[in-house]
C-alpha atoms as a PDB file:
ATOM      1  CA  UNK A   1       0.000   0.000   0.000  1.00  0.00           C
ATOM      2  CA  UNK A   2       1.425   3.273  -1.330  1.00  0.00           C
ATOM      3  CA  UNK A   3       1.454   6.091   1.481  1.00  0.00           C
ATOM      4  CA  UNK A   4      -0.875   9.399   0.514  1.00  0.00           C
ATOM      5  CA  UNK A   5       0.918  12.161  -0.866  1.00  0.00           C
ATOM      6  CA  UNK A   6       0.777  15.689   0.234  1.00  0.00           C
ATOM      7  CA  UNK A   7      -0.053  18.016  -2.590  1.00  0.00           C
ATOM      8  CA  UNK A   8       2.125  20.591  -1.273  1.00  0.00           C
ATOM      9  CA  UNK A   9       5.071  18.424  -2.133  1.00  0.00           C
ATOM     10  CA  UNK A  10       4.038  17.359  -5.964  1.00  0.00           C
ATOM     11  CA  UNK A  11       5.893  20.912  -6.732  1.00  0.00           C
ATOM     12  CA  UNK A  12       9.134  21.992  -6.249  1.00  0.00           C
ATOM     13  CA  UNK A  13       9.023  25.585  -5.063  1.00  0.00           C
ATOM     14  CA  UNK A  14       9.914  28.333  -6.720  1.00  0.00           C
ATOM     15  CA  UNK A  15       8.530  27.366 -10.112  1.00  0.00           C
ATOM     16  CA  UNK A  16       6.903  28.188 -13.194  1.00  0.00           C
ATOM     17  CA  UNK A  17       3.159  27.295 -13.386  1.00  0.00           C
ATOM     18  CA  UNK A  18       0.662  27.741 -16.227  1.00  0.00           C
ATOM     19  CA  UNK A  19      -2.829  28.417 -14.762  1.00  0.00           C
ATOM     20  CA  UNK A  20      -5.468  27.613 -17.678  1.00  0.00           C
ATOM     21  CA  UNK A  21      -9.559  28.535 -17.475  1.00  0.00           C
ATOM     22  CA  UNK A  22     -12.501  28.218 -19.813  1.00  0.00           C
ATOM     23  CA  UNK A  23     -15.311  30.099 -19.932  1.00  0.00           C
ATOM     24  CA  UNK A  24     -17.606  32.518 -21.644  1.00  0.00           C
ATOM     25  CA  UNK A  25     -16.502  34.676 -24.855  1.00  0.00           C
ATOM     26  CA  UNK A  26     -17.201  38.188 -23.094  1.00  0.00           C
ATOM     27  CA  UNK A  27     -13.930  40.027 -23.156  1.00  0.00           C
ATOM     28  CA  UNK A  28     -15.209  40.343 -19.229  1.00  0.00           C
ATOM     29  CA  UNK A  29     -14.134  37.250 -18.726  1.00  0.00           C
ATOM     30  CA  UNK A  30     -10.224  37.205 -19.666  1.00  0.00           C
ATOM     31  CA  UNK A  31      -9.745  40.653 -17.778  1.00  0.00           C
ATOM     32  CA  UNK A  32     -11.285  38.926 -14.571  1.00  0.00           C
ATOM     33  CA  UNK A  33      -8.976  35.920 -14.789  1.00  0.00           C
ATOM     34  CA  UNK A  34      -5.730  37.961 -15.690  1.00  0.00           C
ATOM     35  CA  UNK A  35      -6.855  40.381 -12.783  1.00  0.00           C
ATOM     36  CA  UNK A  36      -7.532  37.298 -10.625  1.00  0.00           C
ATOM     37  CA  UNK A  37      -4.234  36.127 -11.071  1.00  0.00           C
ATOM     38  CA  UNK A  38      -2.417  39.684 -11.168  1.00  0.00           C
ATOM     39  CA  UNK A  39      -3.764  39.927  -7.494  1.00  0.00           C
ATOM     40  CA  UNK A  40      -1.381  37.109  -6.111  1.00  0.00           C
ATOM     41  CA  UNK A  41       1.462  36.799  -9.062  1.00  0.00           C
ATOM     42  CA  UNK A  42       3.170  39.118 -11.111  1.00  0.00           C
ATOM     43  CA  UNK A  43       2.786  37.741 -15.253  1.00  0.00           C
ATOM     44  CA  UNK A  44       3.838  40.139 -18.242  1.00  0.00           C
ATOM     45  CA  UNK A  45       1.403  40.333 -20.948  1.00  0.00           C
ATOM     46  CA  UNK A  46       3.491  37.764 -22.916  1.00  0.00           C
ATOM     47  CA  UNK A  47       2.821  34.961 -20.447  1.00  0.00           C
ATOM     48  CA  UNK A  48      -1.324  35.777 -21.252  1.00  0.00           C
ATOM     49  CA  UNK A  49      -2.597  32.934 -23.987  1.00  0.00           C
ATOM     50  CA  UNK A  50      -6.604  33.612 -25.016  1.00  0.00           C
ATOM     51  CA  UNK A  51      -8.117  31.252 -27.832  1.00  0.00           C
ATOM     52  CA  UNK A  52     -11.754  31.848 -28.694  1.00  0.00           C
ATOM     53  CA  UNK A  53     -14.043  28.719 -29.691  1.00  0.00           C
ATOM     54  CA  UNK A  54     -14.896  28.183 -32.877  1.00  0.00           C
ATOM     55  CA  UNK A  55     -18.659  29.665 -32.293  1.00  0.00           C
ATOM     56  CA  UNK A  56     -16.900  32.447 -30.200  1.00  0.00           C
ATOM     57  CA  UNK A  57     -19.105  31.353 -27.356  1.00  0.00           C
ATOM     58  CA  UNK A  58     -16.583  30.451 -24.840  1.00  0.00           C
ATOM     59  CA  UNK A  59     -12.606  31.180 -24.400  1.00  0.00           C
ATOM     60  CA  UNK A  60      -9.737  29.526 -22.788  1.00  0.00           C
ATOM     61  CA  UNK A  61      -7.177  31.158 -21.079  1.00  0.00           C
ATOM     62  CA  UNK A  62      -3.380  30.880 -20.220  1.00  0.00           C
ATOM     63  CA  UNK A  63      -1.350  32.814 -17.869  1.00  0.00           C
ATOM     64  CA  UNK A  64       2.116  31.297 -17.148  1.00  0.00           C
ATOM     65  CA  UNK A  65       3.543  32.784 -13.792  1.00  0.00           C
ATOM     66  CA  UNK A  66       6.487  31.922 -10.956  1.00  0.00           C
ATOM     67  CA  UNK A  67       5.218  30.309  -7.870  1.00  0.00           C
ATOM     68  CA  UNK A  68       7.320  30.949  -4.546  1.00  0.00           C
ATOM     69  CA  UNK A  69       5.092  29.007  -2.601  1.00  0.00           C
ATOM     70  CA  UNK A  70       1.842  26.280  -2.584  1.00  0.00           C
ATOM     71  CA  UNK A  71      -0.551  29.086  -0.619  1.00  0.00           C
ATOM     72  CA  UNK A  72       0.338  31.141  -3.793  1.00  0.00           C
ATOM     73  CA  UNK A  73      -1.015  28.684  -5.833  1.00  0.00           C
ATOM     74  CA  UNK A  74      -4.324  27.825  -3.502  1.00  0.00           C
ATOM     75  CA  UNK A  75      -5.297  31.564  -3.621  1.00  0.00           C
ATOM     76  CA  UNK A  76      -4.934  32.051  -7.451  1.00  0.00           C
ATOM     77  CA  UNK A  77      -7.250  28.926  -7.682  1.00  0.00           C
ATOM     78  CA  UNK A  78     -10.033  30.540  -5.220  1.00  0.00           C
ATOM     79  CA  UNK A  79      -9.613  33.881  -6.705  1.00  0.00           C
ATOM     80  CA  UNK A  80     -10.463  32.533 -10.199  1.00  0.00           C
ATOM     81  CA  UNK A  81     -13.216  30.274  -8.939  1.00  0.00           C
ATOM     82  CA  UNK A  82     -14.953  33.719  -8.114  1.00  0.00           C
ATOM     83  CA  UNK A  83     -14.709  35.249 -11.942  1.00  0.00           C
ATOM     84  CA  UNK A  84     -17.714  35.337 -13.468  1.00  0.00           C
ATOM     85  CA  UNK A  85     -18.281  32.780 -16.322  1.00  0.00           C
ATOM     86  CA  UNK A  86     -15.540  30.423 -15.887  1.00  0.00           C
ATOM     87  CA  UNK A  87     -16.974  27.215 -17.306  1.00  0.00           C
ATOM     88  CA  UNK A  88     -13.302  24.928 -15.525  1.00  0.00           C
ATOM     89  CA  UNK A  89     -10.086  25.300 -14.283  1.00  0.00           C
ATOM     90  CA  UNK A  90      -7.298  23.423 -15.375  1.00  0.00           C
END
């Protein structure tokens, strides 16, 4: 029997980390994200990735940031959760 493993220690610390969200095609929805994440990492504008669906109904996006720390990465996740529209988190 394998013994449980501690998320915290999946990543080594500090890192690179891409934080990814779907969710609706309003251009509301990629400034929330971007600001979500802004409010715990710093990203330049280069590190942003938005691709529209096909229909233009929905949108993913990709901000790649550095992580000093696994409560870094806990907030960014709760702060997203609370944009309006997102559809997942990845």
């Amino acid at each position: 029997m394998s013994e449980p493993v501690n998320p915290e220690d999946l990543l080594d610390f500090p890192c690179h980390y891409t934080f990814k969200a779907v969710g609706s095609g309003a251009e509301s929805f990629a400034a929330g994200i971007s600001a979500a994440v802004g409010r715990y990492a710093l990203f330049h504008q280069d590190a942003v990735n938005i691709r529209p669906s096909g229909k233009g109904n929905y949108q993913s996006i990709s901000i790649m940031v550095r992580l000093e720390n696994y409560q870094q990465l806990t907030d960014i996740y709760a702060a997203m959760k609370e944009v309006s529209g997102v559809k997942m988190l990845l």
